[in-house]
PDB file of N, CA and C in Angstrom:
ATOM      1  N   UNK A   1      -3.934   5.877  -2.961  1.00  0.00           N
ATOM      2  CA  UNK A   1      -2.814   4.969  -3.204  1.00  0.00           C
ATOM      3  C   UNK A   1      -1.898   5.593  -4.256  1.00  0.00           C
ATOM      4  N   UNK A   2      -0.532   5.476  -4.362  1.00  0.00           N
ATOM      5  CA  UNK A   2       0.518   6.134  -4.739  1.00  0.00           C
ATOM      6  C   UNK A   2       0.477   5.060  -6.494  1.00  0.00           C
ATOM      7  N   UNK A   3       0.740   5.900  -7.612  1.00  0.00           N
ATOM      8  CA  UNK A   3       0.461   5.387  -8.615  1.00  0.00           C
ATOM      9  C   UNK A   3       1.836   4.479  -8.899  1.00  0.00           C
ATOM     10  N   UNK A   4       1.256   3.074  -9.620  1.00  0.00           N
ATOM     11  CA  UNK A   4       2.555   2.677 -10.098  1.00  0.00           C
ATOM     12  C   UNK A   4       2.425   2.637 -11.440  1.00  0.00           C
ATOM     13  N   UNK A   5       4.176   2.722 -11.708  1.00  0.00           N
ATOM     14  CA  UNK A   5       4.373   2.726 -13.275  1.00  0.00           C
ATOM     15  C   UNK A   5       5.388   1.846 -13.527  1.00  0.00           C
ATOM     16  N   UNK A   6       5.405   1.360 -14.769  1.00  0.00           N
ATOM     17  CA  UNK A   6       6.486   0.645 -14.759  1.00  0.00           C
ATOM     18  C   UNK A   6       8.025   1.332 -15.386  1.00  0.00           C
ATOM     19  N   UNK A   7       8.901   1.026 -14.833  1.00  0.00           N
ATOM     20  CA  UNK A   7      10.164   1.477 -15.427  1.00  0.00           C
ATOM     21  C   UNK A   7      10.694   1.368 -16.653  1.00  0.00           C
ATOM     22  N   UNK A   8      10.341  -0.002 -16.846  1.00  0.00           N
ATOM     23  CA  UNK A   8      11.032  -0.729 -18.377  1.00  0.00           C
ATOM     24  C   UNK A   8       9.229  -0.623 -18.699  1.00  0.00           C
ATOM     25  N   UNK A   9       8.789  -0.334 -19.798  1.00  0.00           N
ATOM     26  CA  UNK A   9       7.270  -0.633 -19.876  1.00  0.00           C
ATOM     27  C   UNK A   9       7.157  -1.813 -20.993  1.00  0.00           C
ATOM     28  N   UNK A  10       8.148  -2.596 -20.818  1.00  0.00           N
ATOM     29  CA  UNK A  10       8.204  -3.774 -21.598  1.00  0.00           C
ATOM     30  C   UNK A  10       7.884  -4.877 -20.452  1.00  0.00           C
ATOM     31  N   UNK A  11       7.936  -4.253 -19.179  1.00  0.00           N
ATOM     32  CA  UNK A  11       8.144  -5.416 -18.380  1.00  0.00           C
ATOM     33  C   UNK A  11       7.765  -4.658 -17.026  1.00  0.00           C
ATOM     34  N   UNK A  12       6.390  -5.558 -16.603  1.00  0.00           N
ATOM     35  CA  UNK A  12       6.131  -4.879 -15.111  1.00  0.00           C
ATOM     36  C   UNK A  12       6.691  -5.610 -13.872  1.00  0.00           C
ATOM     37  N   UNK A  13       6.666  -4.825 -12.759  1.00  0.00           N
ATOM     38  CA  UNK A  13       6.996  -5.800 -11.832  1.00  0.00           C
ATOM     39  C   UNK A  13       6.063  -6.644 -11.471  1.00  0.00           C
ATOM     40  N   UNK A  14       5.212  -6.925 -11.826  1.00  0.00           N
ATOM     41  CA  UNK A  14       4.175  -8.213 -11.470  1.00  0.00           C
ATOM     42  C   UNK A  14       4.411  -9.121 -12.573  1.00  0.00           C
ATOM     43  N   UNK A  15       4.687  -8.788 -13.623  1.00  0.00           N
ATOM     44  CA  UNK A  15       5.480 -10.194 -14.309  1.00  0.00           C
ATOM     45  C   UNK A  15       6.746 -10.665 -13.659  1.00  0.00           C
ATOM     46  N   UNK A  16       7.434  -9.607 -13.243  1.00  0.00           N
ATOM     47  CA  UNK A  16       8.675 -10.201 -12.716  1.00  0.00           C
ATOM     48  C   UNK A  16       8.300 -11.086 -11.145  1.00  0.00           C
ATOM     49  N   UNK A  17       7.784 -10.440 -10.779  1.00  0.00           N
ATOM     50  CA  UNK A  17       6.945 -11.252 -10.017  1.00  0.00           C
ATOM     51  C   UNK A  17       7.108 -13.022 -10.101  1.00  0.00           C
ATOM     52  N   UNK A  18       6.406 -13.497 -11.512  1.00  0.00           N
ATOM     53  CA  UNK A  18       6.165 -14.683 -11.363  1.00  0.00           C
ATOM     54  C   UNK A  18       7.352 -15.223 -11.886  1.00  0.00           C
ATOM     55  N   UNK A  19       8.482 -14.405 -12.263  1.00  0.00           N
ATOM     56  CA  UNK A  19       9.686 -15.224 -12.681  1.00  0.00           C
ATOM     57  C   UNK A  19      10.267 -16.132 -11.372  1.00  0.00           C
ATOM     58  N   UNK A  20      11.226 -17.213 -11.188  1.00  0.00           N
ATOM     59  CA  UNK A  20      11.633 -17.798 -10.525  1.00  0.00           C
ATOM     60  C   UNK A  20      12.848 -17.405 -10.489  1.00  0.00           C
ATOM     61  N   UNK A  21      13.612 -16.724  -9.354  1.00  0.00           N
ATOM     62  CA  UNK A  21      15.222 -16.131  -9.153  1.00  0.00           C
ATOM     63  C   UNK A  21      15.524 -16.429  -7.826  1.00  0.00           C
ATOM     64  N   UNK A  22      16.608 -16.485  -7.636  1.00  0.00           N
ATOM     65  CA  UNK A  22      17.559 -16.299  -6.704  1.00  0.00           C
ATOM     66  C   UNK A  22      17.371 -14.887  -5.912  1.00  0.00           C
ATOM     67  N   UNK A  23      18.623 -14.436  -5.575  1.00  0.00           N
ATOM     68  CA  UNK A  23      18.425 -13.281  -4.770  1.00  0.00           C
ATOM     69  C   UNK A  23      18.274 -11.793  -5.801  1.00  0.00           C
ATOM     70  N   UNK A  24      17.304 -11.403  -5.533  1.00  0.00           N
ATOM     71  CA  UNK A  24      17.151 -10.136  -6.338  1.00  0.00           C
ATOM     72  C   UNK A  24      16.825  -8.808  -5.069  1.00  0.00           C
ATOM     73  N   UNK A  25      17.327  -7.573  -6.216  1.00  0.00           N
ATOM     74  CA  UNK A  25      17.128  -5.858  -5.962  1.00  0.00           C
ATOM     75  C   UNK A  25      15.796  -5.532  -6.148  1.00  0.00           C
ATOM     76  N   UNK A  26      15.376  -4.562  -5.160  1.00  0.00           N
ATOM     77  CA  UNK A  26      13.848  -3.835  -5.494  1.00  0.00           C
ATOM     78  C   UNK A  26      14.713  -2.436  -5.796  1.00  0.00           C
ATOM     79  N   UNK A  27      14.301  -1.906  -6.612  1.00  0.00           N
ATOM     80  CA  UNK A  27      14.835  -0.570  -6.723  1.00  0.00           C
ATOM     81  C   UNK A  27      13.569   0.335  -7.130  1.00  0.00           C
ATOM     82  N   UNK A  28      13.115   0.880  -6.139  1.00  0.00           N
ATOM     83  CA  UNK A  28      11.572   1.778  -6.233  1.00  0.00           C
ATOM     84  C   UNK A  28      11.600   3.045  -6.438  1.00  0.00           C
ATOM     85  N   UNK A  29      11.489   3.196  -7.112  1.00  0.00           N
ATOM     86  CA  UNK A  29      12.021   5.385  -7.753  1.00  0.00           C
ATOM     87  C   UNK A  29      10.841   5.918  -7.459  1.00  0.00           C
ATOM     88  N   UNK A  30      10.630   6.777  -6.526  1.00  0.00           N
ATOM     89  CA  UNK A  30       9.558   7.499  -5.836  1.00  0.00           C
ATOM     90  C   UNK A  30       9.453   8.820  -6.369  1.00  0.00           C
ATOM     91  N   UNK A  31       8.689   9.576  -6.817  1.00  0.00           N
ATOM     92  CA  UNK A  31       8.102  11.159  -7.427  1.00  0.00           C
ATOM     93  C   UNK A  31       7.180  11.450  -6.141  1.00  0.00           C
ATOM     94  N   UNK A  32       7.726  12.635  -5.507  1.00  0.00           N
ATOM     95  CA  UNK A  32       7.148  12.872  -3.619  1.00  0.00           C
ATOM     96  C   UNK A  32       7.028  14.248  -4.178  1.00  0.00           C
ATOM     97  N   UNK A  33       6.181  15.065  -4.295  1.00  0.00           N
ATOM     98  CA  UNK A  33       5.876  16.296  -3.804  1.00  0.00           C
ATOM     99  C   UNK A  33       6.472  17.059  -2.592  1.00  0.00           C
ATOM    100  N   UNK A  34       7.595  17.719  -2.657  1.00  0.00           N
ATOM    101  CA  UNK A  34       8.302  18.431  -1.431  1.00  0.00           C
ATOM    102  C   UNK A  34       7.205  18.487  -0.239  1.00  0.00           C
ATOM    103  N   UNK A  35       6.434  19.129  -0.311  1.00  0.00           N
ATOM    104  CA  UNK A  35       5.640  19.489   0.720  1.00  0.00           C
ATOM    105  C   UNK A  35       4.816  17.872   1.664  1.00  0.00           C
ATOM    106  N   UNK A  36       5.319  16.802   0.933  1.00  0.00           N
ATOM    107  CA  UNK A  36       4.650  15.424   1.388  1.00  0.00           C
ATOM    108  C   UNK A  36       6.074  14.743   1.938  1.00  0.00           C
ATOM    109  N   UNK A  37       6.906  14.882   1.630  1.00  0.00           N
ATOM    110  CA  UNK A  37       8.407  14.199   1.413  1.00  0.00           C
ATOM    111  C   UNK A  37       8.031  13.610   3.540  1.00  0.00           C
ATOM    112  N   UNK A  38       8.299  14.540   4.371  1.00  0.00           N
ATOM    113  CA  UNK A  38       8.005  13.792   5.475  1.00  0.00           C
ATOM    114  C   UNK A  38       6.973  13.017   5.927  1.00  0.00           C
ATOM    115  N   UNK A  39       5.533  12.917   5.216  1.00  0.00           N
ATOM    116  CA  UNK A  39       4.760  12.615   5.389  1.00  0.00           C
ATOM    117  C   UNK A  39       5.034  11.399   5.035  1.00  0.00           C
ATOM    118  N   UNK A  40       5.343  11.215   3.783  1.00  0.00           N
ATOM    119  CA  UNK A  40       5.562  10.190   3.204  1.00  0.00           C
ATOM    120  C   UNK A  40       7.218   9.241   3.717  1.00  0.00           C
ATOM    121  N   UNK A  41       7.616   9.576   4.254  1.00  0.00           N
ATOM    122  CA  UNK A  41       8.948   8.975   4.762  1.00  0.00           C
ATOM    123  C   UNK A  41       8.143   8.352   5.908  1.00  0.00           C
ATOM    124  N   UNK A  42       7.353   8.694   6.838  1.00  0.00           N
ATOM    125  CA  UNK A  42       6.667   8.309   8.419  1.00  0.00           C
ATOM    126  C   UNK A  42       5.797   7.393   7.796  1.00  0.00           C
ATOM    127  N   UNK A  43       5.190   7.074   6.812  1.00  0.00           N
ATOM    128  CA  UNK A  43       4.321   6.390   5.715  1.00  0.00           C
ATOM    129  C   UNK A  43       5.269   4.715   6.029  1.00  0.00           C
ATOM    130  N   UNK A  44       6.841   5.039   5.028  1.00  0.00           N
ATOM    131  CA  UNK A  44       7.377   4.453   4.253  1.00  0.00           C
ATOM    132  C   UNK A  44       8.299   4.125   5.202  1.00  0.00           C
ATOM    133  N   UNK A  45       8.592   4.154   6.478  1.00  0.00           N
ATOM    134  CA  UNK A  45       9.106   3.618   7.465  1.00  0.00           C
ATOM    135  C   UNK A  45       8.224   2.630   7.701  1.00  0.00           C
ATOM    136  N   UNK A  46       6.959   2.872   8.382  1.00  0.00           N
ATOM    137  CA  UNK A  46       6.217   1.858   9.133  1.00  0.00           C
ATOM    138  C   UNK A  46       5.964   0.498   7.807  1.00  0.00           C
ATOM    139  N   UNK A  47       5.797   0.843   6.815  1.00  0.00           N
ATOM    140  CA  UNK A  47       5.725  -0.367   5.381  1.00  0.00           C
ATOM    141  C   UNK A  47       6.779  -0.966   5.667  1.00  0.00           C
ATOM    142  N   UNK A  48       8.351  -0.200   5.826  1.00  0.00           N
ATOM    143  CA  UNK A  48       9.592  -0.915   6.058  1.00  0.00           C
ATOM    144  C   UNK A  48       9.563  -1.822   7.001  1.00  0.00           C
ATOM    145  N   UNK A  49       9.652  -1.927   8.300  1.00  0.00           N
ATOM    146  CA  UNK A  49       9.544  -2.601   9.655  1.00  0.00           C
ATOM    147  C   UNK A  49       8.438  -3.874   9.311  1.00  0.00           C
ATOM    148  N   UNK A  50       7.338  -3.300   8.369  1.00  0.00           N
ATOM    149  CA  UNK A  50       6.854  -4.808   8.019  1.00  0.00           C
ATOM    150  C   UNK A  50       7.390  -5.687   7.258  1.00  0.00           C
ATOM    151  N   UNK A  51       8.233  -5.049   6.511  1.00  0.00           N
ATOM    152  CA  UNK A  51       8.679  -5.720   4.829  1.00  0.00           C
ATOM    153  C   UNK A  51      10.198  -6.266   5.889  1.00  0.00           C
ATOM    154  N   UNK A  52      10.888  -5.723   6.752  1.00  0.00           N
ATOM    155  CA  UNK A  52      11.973  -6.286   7.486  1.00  0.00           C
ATOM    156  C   UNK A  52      11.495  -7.683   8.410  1.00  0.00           C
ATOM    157  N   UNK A  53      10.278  -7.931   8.909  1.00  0.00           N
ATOM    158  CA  UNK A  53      10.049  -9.073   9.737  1.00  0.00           C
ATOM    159  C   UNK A  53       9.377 -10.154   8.483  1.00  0.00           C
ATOM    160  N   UNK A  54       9.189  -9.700   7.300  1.00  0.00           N
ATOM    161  CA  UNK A  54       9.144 -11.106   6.500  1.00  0.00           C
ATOM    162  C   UNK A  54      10.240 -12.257   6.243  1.00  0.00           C
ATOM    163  N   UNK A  55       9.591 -13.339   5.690  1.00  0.00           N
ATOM    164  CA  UNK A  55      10.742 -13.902   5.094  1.00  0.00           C
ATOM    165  C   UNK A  55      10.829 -13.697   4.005  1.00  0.00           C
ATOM    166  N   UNK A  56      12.286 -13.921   3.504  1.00  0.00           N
ATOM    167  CA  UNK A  56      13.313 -13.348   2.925  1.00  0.00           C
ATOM    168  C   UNK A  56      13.769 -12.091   2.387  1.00  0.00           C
ATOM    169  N   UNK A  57      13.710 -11.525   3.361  1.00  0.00           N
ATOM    170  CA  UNK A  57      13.906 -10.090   3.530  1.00  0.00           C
ATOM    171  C   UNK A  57      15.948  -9.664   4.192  1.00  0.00           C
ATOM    172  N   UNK A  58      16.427  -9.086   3.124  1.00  0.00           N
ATOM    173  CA  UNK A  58      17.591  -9.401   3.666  1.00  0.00           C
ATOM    174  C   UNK A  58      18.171  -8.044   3.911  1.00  0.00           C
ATOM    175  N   UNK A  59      17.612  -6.921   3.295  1.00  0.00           N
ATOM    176  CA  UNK A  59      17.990  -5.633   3.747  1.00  0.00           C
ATOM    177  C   UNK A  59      17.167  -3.795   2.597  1.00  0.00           C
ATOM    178  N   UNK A  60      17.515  -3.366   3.230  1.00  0.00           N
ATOM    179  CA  UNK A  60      16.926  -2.049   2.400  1.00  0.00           C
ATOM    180  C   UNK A  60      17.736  -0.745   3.275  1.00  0.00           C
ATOM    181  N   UNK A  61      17.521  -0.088   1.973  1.00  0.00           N
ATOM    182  CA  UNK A  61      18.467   1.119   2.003  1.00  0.00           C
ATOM    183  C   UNK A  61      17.248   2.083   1.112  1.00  0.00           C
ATOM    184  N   UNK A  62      17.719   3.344   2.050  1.00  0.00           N
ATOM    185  CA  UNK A  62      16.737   4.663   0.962  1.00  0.00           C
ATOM    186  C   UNK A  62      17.388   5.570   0.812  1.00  0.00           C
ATOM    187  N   UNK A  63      17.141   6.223  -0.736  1.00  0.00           N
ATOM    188  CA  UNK A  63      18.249   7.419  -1.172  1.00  0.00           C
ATOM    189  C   UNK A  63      17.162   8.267  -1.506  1.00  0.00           C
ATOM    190  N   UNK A  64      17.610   9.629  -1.138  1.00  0.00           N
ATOM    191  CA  UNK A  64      16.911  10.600  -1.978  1.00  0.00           C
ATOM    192  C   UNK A  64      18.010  12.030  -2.440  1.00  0.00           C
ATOM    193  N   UNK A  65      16.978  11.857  -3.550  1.00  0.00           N
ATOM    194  CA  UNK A  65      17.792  13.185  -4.698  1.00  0.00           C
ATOM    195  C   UNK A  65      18.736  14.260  -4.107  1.00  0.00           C
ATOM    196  N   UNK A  66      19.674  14.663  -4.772  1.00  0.00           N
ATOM    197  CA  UNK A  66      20.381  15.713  -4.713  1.00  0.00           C
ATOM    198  C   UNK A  66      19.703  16.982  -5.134  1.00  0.00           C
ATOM    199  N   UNK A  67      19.784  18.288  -4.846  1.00  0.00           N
ATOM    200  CA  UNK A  67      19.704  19.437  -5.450  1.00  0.00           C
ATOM    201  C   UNK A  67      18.357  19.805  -5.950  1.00  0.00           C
ATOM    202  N   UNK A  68      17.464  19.769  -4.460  1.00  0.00           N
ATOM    203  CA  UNK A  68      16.168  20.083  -4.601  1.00  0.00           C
ATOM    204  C   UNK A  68      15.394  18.800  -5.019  1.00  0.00           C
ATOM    205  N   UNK A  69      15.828  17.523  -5.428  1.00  0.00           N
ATOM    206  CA  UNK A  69      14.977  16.537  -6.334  1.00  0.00           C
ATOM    207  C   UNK A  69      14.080  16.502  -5.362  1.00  0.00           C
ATOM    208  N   UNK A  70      12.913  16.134  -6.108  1.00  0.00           N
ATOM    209  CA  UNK A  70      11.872  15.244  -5.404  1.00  0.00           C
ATOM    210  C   UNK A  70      11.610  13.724  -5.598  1.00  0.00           C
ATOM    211  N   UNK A  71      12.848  13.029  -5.586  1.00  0.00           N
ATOM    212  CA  UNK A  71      12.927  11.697  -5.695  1.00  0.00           C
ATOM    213  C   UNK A  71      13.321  11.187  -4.880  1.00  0.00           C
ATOM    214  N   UNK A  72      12.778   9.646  -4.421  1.00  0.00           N
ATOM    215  CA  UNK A  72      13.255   9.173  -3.618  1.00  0.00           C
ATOM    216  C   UNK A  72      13.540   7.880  -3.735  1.00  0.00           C
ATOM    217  N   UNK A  73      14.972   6.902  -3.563  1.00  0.00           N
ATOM    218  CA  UNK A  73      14.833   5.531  -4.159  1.00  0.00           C
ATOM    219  C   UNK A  73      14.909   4.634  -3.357  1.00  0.00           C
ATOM    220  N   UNK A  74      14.147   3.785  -3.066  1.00  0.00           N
ATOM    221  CA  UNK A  74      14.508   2.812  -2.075  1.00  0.00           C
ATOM    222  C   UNK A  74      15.481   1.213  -2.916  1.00  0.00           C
ATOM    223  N   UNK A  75      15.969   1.086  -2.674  1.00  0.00           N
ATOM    224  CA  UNK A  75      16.682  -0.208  -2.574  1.00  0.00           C
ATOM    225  C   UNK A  75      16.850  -1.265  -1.965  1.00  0.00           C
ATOM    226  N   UNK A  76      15.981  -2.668  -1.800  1.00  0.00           N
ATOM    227  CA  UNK A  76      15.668  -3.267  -0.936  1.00  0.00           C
ATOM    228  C   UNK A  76      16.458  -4.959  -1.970  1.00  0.00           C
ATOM    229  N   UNK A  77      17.357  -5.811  -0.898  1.00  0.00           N
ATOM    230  CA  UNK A  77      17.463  -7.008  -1.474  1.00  0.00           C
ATOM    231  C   UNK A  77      16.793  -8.367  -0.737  1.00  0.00           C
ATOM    232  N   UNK A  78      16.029  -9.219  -1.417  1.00  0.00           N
ATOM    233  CA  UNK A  78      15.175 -10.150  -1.052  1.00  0.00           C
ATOM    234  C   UNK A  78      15.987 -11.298  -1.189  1.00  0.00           C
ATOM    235  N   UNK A  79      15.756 -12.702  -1.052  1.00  0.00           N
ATOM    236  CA  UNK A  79      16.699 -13.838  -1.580  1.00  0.00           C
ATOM    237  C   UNK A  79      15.300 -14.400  -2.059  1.00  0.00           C
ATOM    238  N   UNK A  80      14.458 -14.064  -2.878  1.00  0.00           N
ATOM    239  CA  UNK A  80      13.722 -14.714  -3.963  1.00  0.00           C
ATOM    240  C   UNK A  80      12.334 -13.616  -4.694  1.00  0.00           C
ATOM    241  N   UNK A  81      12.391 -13.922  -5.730  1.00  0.00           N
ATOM    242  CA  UNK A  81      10.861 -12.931  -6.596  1.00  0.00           C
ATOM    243  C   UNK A  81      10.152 -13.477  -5.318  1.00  0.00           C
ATOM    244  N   UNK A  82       9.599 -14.649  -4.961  1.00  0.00           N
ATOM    245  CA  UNK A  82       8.684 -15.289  -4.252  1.00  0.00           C
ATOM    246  C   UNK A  82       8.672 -14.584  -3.312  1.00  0.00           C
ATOM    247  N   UNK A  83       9.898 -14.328  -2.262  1.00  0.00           N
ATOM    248  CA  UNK A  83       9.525 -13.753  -1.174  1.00  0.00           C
ATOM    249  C   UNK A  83       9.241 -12.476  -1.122  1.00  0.00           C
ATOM    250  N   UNK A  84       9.568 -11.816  -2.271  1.00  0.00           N
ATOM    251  CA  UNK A  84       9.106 -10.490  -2.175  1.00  0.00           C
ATOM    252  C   UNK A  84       7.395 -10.330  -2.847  1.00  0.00           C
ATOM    253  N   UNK A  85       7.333 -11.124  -3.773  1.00  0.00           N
ATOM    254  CA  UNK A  85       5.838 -11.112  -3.805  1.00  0.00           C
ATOM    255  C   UNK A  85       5.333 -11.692  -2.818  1.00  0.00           C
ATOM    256  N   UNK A  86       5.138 -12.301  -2.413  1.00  0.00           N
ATOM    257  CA  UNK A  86       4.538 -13.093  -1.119  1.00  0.00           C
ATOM    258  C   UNK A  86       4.421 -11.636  -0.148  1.00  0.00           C
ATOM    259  N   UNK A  87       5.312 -10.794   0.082  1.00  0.00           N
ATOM    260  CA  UNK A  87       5.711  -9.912   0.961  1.00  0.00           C
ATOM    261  C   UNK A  87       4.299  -8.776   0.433  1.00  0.00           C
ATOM    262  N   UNK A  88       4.800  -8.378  -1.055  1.00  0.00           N
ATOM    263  CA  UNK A  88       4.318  -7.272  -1.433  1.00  0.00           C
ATOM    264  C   UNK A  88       2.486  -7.838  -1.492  1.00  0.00           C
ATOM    265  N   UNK A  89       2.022  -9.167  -1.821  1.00  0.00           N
ATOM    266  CA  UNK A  89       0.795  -9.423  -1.971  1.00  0.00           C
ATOM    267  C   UNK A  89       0.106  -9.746  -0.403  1.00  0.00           C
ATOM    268  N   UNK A  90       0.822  -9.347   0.455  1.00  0.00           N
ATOM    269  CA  UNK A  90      -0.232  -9.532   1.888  1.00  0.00           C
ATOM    270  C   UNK A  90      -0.855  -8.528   2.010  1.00  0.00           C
ATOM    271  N   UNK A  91      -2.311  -9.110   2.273  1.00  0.00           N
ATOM    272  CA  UNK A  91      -2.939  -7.850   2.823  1.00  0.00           C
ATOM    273  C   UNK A  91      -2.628  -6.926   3.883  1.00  0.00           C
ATOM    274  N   UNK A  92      -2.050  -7.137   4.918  1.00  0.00           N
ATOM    275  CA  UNK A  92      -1.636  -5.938   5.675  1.00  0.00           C
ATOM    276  C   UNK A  92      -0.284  -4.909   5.011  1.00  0.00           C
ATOM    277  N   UNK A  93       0.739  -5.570   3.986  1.00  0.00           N
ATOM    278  CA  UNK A  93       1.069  -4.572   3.163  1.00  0.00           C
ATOM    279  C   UNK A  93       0.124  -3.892   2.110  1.00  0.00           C
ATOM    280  N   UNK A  94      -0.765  -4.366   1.665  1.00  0.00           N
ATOM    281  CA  UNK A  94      -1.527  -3.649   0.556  1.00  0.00           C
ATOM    282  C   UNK A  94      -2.050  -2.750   1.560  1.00  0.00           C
ATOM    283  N   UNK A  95      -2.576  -2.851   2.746  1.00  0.00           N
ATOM    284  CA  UNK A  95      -3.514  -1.763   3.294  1.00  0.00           C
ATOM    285  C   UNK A  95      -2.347  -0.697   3.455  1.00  0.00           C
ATOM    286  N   UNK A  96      -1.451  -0.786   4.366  1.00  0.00           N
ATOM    287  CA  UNK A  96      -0.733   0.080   4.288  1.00  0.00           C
ATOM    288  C   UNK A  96      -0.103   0.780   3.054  1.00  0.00           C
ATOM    289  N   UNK A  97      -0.028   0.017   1.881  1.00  0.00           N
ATOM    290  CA  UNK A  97      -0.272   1.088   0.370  1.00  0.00           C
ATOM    291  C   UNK A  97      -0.818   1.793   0.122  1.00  0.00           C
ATOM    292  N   UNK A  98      -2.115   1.012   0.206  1.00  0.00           N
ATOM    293  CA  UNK A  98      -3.169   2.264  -0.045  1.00  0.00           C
ATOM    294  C   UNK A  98      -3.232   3.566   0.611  1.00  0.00           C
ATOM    295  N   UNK A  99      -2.374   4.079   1.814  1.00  0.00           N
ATOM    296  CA  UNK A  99      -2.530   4.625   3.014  1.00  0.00           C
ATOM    297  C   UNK A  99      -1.859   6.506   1.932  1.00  0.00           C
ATOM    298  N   UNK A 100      -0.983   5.670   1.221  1.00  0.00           N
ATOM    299  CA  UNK A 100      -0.192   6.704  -0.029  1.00  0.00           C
ATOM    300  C   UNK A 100      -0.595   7.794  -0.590  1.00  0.00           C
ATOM    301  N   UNK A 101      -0.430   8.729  -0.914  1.00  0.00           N
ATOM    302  CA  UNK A 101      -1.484   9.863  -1.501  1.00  0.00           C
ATOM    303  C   UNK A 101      -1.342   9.327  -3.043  1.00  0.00           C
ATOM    304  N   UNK A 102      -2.339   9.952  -3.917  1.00  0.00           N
ATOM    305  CA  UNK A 102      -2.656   9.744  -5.091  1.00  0.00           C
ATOM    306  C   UNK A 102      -1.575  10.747  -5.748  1.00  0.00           C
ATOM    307  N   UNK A 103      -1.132  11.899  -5.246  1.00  0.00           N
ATOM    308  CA  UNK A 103      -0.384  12.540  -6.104  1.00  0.00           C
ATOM    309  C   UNK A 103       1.251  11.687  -5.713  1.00  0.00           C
ATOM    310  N   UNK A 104       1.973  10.868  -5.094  1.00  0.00           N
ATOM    311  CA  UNK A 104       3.195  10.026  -4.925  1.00  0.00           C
ATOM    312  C   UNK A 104       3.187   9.337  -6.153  1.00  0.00           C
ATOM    313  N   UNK A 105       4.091   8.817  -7.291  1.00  0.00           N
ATOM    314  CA  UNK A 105       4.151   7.834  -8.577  1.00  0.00           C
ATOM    315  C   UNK A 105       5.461   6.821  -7.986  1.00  0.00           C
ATOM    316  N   UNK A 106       5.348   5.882  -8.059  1.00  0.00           N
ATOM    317  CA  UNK A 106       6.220   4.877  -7.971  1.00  0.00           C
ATOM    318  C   UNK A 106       6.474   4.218  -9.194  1.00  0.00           C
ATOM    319  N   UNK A 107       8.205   3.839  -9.407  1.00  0.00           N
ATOM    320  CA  UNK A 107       8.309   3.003 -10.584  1.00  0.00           C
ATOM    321  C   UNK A 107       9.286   2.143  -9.994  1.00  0.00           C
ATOM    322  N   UNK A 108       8.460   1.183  -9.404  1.00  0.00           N
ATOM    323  CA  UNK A 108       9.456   0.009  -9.163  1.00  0.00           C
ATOM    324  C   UNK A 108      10.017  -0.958 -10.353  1.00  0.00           C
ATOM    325  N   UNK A 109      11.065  -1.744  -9.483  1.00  0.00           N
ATOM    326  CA  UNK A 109      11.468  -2.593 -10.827  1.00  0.00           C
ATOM    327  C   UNK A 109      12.726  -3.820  -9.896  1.00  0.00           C
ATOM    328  N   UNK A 110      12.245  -4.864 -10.444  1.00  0.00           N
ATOM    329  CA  UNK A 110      12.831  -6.339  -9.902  1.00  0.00           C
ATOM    330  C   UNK A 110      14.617  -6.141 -10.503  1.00  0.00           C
ATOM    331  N   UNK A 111      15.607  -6.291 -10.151  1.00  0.00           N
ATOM    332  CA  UNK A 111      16.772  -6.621 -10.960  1.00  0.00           C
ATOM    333  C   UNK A 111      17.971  -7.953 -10.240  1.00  0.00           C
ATOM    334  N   UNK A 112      18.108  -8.805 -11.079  1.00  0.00           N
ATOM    335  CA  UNK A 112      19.407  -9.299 -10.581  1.00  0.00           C
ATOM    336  C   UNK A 112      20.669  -9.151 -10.618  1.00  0.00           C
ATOM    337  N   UNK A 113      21.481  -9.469  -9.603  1.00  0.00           N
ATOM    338  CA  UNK A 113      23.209  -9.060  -9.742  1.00  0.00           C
ATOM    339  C   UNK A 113      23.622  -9.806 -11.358  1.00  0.00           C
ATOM    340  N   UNK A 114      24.803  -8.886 -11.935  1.00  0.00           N
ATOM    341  CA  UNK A 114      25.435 -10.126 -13.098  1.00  0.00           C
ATOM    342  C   UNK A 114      26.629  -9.753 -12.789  1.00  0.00           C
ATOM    343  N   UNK A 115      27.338 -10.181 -13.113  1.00  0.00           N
ATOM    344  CA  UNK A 115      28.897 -10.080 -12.797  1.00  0.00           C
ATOM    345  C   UNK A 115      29.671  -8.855 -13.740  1.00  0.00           C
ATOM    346  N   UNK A 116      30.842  -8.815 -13.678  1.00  0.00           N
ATOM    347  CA  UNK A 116      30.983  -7.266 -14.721  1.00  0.00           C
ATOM    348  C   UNK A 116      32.593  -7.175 -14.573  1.00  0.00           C
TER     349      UNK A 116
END
């Protein structure tokens, strides 16, 4: 299973988790080993297609690094913490987590829109 870390380490995403919000961003910063990068995309598709037939699942987008990076970010928007935990705590997504290599690090992190 692909390690998680937290981004802000003041604040994990399983606390954010139990906050109560509106529509929120997953923004998942992936550390892929070049030599895994497709492996792990054929991985991180089939997780997608599950995380798309939940509810409140409203869209996702994936970026990866410029200029050799080995990063990869997914960007996914939910219309509640709930539905994305609900999403992220089913067991048929956890199995397919675990499926991750141990050398992949993930630093996800919950965010809401503010105006600007």
């Amino acid at each position: 299973m692909a390690e998680l870390h937290s981004l802000d380490p003041n604040t994990s995403m399983f606390a954010q988790f139990r906050e109560k919000t509106g529509s929120v961003v997953l923004a998942n910063t992936f550390v892929v080993p070049k030599e895994r990068t497709e492996a792990f995309l054929t991985l991180f598709r089939r997780q997608s297609e599950f995380m798309k037939a939940q509810p409140g699942f409203v869209s996702l987008q994936m970026h990866r690094g410029t200029a050799g990076s080995r990063l990869l970010m997914n960007v996914a928007v939910w219309e509640s913490t709930g539905a994305l935990a609900a999403a992220f705590g089913s067991p048929e997504f956890q199995r397919m987590a675990a499926e991750f290599p141990d050398d992949i690090v993930s630093y996800p992190h919950v965010f809401e829109q503010i105006e600007v």
